[in-house]
Protein backbone atom coordinates (compact mmCIF):
# COMPACT_ATOMS: atom_id res chain seq x y z
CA UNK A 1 0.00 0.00 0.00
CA UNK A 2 1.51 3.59 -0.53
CA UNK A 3 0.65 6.53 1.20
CA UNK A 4 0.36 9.43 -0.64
CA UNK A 5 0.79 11.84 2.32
CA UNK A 6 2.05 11.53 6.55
CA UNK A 7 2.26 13.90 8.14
CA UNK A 8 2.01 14.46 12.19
CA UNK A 9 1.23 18.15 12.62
CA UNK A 10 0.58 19.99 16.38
CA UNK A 11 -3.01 21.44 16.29
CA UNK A 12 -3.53 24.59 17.96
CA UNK A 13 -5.66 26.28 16.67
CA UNK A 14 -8.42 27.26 19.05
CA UNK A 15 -7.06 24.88 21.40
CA UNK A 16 -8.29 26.71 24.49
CA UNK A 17 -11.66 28.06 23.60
CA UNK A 18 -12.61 24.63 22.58
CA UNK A 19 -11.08 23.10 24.73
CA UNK A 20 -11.35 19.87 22.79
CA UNK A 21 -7.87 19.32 22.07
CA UNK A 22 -5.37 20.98 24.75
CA UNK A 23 -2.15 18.67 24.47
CA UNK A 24 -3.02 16.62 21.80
CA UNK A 25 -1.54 16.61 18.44
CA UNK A 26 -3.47 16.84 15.14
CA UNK A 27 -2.56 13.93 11.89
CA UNK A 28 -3.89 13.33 8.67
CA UNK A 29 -2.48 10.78 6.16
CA UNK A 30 -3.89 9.85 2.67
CA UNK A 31 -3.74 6.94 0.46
CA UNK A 32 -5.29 5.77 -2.85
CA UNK A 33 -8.93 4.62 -2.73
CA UNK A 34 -10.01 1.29 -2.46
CA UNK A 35 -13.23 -0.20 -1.23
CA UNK A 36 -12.53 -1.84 2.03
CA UNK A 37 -12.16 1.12 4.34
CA UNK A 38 -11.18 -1.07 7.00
CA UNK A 39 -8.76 -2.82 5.23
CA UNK A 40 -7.19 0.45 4.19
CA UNK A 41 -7.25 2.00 7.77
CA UNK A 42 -5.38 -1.44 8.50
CA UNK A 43 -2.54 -0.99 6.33
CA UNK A 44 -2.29 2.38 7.06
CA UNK A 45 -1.90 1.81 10.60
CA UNK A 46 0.79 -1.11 10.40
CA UNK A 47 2.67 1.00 7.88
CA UNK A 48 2.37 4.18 10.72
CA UNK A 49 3.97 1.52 13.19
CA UNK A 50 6.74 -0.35 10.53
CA UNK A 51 7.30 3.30 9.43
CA UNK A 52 7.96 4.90 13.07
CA UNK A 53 5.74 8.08 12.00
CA UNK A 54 4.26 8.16 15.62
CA UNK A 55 5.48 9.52 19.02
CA UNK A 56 7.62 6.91 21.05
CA UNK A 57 7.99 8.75 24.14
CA UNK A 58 10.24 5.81 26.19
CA UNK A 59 12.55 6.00 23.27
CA UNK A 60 12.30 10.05 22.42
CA UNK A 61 15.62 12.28 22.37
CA UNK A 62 14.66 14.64 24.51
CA UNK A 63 15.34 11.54 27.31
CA UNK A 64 18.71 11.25 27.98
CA UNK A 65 20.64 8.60 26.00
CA UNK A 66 21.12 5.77 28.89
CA UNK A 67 17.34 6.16 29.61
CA UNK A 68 15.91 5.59 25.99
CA UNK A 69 14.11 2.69 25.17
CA UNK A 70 14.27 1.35 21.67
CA UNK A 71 11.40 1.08 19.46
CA UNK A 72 8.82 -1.67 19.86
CA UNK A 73 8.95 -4.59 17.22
CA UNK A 74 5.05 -5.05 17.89
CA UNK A 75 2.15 -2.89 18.64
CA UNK A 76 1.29 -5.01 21.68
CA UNK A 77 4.95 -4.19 22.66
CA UNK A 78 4.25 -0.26 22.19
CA UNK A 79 1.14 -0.33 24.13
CA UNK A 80 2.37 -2.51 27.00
CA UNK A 81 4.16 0.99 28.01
CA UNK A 82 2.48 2.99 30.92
CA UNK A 83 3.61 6.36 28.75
CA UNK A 84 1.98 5.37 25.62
CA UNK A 85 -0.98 3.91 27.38
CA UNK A 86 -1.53 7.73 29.06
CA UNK A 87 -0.16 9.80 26.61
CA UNK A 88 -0.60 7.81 23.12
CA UNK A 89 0.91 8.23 20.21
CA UNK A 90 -0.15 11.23 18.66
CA UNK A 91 -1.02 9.40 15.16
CA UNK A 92 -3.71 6.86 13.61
CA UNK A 93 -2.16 4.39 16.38
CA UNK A 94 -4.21 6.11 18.59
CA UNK A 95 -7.58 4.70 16.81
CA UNK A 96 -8.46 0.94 17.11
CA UNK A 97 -11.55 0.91 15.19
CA UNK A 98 -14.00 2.57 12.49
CA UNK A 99 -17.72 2.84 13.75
CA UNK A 100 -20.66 2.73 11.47
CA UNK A 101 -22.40 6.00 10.35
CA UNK A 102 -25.42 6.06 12.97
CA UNK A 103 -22.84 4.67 15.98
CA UNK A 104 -22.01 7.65 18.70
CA UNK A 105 -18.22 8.37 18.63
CA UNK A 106 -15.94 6.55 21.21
CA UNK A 107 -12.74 7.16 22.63
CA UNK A 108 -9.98 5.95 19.47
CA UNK A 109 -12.52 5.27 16.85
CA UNK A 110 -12.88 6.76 13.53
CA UNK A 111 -16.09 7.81 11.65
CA UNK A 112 -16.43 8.21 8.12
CA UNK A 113 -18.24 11.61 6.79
CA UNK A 114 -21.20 10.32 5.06
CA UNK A 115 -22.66 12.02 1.98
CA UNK A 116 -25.43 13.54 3.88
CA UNK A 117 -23.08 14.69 6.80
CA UNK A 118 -21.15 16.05 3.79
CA UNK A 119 -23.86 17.54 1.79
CA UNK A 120 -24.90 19.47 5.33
CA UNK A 121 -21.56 20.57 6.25
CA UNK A 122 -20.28 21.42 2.67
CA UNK A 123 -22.99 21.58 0.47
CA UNK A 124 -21.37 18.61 -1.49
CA UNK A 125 -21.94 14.59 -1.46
CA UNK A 126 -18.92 14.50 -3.43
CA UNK A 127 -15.66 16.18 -1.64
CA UNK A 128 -12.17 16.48 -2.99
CA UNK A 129 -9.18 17.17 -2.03
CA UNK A 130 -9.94 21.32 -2.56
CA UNK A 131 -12.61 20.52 0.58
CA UNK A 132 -10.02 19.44 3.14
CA UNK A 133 -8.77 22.70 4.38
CA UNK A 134 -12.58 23.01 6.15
CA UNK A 135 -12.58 19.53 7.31
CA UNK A 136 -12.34 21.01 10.43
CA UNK A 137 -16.43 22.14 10.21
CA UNK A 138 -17.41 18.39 10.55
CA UNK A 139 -17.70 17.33 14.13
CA UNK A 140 -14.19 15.82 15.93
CA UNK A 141 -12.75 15.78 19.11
CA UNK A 142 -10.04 14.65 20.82
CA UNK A 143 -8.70 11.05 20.35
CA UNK A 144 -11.25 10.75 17.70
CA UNK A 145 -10.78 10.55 14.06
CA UNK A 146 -12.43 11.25 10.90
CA UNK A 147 -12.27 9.75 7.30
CA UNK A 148 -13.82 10.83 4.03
CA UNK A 149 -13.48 9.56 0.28
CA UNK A 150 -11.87 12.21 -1.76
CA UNK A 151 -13.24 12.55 -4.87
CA UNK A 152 -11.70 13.72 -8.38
CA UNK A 153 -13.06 16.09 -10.69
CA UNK A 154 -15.64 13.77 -12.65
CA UNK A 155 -16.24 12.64 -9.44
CA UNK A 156 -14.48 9.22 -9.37
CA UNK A 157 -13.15 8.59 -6.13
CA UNK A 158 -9.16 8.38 -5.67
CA UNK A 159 -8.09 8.40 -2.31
CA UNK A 160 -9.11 8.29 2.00
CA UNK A 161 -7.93 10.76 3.35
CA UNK A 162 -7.67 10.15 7.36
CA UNK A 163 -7.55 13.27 10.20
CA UNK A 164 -7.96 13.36 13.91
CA UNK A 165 -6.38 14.56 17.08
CA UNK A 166 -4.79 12.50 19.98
CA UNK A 167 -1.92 11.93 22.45
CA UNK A 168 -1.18 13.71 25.96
């Protein structure tokens, strides 16, 4: 599987009014379309892991040198850790499962904007990748994500694109 786009960016914006996301970090990845959404937020995860694109706070640089851990050659191994088990990981490790459409959110699971939740928010049933700077209208919160079908211009989807905000 290739992904298009990682990236692990800080979210601050309106961290304290909102108060829905004070210490956590914001992510969103990308990666070509298929149909088995679960199957792609799968790979994507393991790849997250294989790939080290997520915070590893036993092992992290700021520690000094004697003290660091090494990475974890499993995700059980990661998430035996007391740190990563309070603080997380600050990535898509942070989300275990995707819900269905009419299932409340949950502490790390990921819902997928409908059409209709789309059509409301956006005024589209098809979004692209020109509608992802206002993802942030749809509803999130903290160690929660979001995932939406991306769309290209005769409407064909062509990627998942995968956002949400976690870790300590």
């Amino acid at each position: 599987m290739s992904v298009a786009a990682v990236s692990v960016r800080p979210f601050s914006k309106n961290c304290v009014g909102r108060g829905r996301h004070m210490g956590a970090s914001g992510w969103d990845y990308s990666v070509p379309h298929q149909e088995d959404l679960v199957g792609a937020f799968d790979a994507l995860r393991q790849k997250v892991f294989e790939e080290r694109e997520y915070y590893w706070g036993p092992g992290g640089d700021w520690r000094p040198e004697e003290e660091r851990l090494p990475w974890p050659e499993t995700e059980e191994e990661l998430w035996e850790h007391e740190l990563v088990q309070h603080d997380g990981t600050h990535s898509i490790l942070d989300i275990f499962q995707i819900i269905g459409p009419d299932e409340e959110p949950d502490y790390s699971t990921m819902k997928q904007v409908t059409e209709e939740e789309a059509l409301r928010v956006l005024g589209t049933r098809k979004l692209t990748r020109a509608h992802v700077p206002r993802f942030e209208e749809f509803d999130y919160w903290r160690w929660y994500g979001r995932c939406a079908v991306l769309h290209d211009d005769q409407g064909e989807p062509r990627e998942i694109y995968f956002w949400g905000f976690s870790g300590d």
